[in-house]
C-alpha atoms as a PDB file:
ATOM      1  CA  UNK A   1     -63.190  43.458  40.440  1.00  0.00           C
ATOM      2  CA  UNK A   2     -64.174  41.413  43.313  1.00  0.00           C
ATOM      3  CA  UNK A   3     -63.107  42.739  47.038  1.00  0.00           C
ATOM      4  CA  UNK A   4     -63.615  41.116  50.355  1.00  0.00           C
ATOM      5  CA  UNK A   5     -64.001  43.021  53.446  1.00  0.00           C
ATOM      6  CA  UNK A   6     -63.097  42.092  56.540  1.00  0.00           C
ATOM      7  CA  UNK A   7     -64.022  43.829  60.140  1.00  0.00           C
ATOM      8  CA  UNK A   8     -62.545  42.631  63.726  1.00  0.00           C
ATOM      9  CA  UNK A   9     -61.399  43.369  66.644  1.00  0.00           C
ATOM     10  CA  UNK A  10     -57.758  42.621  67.870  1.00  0.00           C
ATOM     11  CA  UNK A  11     -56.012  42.295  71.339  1.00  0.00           C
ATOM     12  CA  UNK A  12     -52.726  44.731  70.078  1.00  0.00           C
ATOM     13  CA  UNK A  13     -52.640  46.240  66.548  1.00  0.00           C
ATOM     14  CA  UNK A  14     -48.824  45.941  67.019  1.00  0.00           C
ATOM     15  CA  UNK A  15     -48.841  42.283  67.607  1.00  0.00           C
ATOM     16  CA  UNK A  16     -51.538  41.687  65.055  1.00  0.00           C
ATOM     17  CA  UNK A  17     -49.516  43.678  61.961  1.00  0.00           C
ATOM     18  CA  UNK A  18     -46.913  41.864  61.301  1.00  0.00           C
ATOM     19  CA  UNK A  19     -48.820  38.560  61.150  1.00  0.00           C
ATOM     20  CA  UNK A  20     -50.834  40.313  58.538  1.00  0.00           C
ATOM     21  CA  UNK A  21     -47.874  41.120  56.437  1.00  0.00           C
ATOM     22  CA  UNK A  22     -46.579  37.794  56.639  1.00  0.00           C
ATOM     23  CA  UNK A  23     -49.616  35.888  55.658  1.00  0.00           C
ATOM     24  CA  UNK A  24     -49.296  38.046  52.249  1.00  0.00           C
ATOM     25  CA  UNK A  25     -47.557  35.162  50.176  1.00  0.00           C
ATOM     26  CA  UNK A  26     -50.591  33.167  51.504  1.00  0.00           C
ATOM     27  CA  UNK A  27     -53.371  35.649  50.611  1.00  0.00           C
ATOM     28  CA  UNK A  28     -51.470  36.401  46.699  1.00  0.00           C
ATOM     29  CA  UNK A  29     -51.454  32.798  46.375  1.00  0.00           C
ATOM     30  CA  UNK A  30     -55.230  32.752  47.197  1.00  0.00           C
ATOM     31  CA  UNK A  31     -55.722  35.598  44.426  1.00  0.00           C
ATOM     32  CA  UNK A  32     -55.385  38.691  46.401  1.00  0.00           C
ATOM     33  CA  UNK A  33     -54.240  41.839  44.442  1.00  0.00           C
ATOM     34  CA  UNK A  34     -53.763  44.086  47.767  1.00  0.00           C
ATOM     35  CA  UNK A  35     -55.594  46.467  49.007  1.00  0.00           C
ATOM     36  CA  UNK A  36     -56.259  48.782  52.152  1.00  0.00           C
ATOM     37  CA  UNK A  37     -56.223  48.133  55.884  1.00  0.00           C
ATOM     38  CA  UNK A  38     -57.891  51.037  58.244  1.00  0.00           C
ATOM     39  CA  UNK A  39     -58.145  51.421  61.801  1.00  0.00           C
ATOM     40  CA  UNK A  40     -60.625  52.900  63.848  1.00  0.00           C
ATOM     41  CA  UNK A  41     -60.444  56.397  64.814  1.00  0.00           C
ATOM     42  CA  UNK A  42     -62.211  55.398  68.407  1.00  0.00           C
ATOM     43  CA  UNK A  43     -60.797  52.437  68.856  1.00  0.00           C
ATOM     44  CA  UNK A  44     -57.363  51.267  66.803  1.00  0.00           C
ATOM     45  CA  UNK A  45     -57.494  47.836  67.860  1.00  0.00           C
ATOM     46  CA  UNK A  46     -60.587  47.273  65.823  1.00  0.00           C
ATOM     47  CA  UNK A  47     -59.362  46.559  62.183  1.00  0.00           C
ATOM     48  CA  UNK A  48     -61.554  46.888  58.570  1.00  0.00           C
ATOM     49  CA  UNK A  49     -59.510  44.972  55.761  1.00  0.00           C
ATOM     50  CA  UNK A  50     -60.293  45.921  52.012  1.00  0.00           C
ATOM     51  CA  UNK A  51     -58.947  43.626  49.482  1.00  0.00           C
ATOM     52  CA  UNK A  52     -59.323  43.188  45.919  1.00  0.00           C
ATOM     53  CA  UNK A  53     -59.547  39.774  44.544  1.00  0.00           C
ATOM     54  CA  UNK A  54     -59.059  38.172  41.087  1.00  0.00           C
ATOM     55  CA  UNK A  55     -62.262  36.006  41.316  1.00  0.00           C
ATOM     56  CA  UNK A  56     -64.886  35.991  43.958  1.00  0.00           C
ATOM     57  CA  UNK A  57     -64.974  31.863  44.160  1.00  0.00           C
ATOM     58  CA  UNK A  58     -61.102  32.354  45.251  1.00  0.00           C
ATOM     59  CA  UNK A  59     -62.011  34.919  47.652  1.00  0.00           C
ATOM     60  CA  UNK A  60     -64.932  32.726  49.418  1.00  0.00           C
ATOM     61  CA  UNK A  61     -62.904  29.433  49.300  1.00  0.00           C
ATOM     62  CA  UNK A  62     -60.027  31.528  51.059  1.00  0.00           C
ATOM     63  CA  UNK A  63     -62.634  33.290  53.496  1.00  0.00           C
ATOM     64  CA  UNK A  64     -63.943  29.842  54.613  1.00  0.00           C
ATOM     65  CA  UNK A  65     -60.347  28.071  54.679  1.00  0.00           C
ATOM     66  CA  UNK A  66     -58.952  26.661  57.749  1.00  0.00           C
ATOM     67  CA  UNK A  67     -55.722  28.587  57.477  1.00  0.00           C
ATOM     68  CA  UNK A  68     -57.283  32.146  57.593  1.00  0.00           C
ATOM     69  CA  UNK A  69     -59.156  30.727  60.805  1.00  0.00           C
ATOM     70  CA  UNK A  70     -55.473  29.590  62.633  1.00  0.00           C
ATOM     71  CA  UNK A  71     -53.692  32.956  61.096  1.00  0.00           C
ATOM     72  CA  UNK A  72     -56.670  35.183  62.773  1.00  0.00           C
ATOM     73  CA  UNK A  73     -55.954  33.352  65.799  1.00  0.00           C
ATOM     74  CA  UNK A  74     -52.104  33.375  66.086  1.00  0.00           C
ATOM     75  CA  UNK A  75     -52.650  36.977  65.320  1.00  0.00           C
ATOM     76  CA  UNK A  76     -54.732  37.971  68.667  1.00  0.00           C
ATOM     77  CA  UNK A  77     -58.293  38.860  66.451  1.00  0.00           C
ATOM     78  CA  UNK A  78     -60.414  38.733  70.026  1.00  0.00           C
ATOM     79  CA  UNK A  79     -63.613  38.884  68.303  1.00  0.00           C
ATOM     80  CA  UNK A  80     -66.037  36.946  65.747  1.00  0.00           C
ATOM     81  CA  UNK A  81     -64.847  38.737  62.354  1.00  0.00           C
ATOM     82  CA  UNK A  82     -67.381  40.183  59.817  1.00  0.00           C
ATOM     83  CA  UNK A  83     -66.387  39.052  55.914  1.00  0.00           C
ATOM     84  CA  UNK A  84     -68.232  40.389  53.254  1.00  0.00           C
ATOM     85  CA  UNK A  85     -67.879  39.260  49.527  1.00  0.00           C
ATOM     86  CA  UNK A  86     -68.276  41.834  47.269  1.00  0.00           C
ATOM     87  CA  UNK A  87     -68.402  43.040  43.564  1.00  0.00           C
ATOM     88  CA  UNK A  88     -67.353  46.684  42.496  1.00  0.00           C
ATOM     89  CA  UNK A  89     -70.262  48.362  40.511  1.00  0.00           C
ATOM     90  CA  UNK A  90     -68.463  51.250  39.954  1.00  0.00           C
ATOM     91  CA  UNK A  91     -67.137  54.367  41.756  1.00  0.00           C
ATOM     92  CA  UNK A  92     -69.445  57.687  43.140  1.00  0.00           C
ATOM     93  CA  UNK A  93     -68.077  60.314  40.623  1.00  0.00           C
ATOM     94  CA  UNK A  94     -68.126  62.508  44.076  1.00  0.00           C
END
């Protein structure tokens, strides 16, 4: 399955959150199927976004779209993000 994986920084996890959550009737439209958010131990505003995707062309056109641009924006991200495109090969069996 396709995944896209997103690393930035934010000014307040707390602020940034619920923007996130709310932008999920965007991303499902898009083709999201969910997926994981972490934090960084160090450093908790900094934010890595897993997410699987139902086709990879979806994922790009939504990666390069003007309205993940403004909701990264209204959402404090404070830095340049990192977006990979990816597609799962199959999982270590340890």
């Amino acid at each position: 399955m396709p995944a896209m994986l997103v690393r930035h920084k934010v000014a307040d996890y707390g602020a940034w959150r619920p923007v996130f959550d709310e932008d999920e009737v965007t991303r499902r439209a898009n083709g999201s199927r969910g997926g994981w958010i972490f934090r960084g131990a160090d450093d908790p505003n900094e934010v890595v976004i897993l997410l699987e995707w139902d086709d990879l062309e979806r994922a790009r056109l939504f990666a390069d779209s003007d309205d993940l641009r403004e909701t990264m924006e209204r959402a404090g991200v404070t830095d340049r993000p990192d977006i990979w495109l990816l597609e799962d090969v199959g999982r270590p069996t340890v």
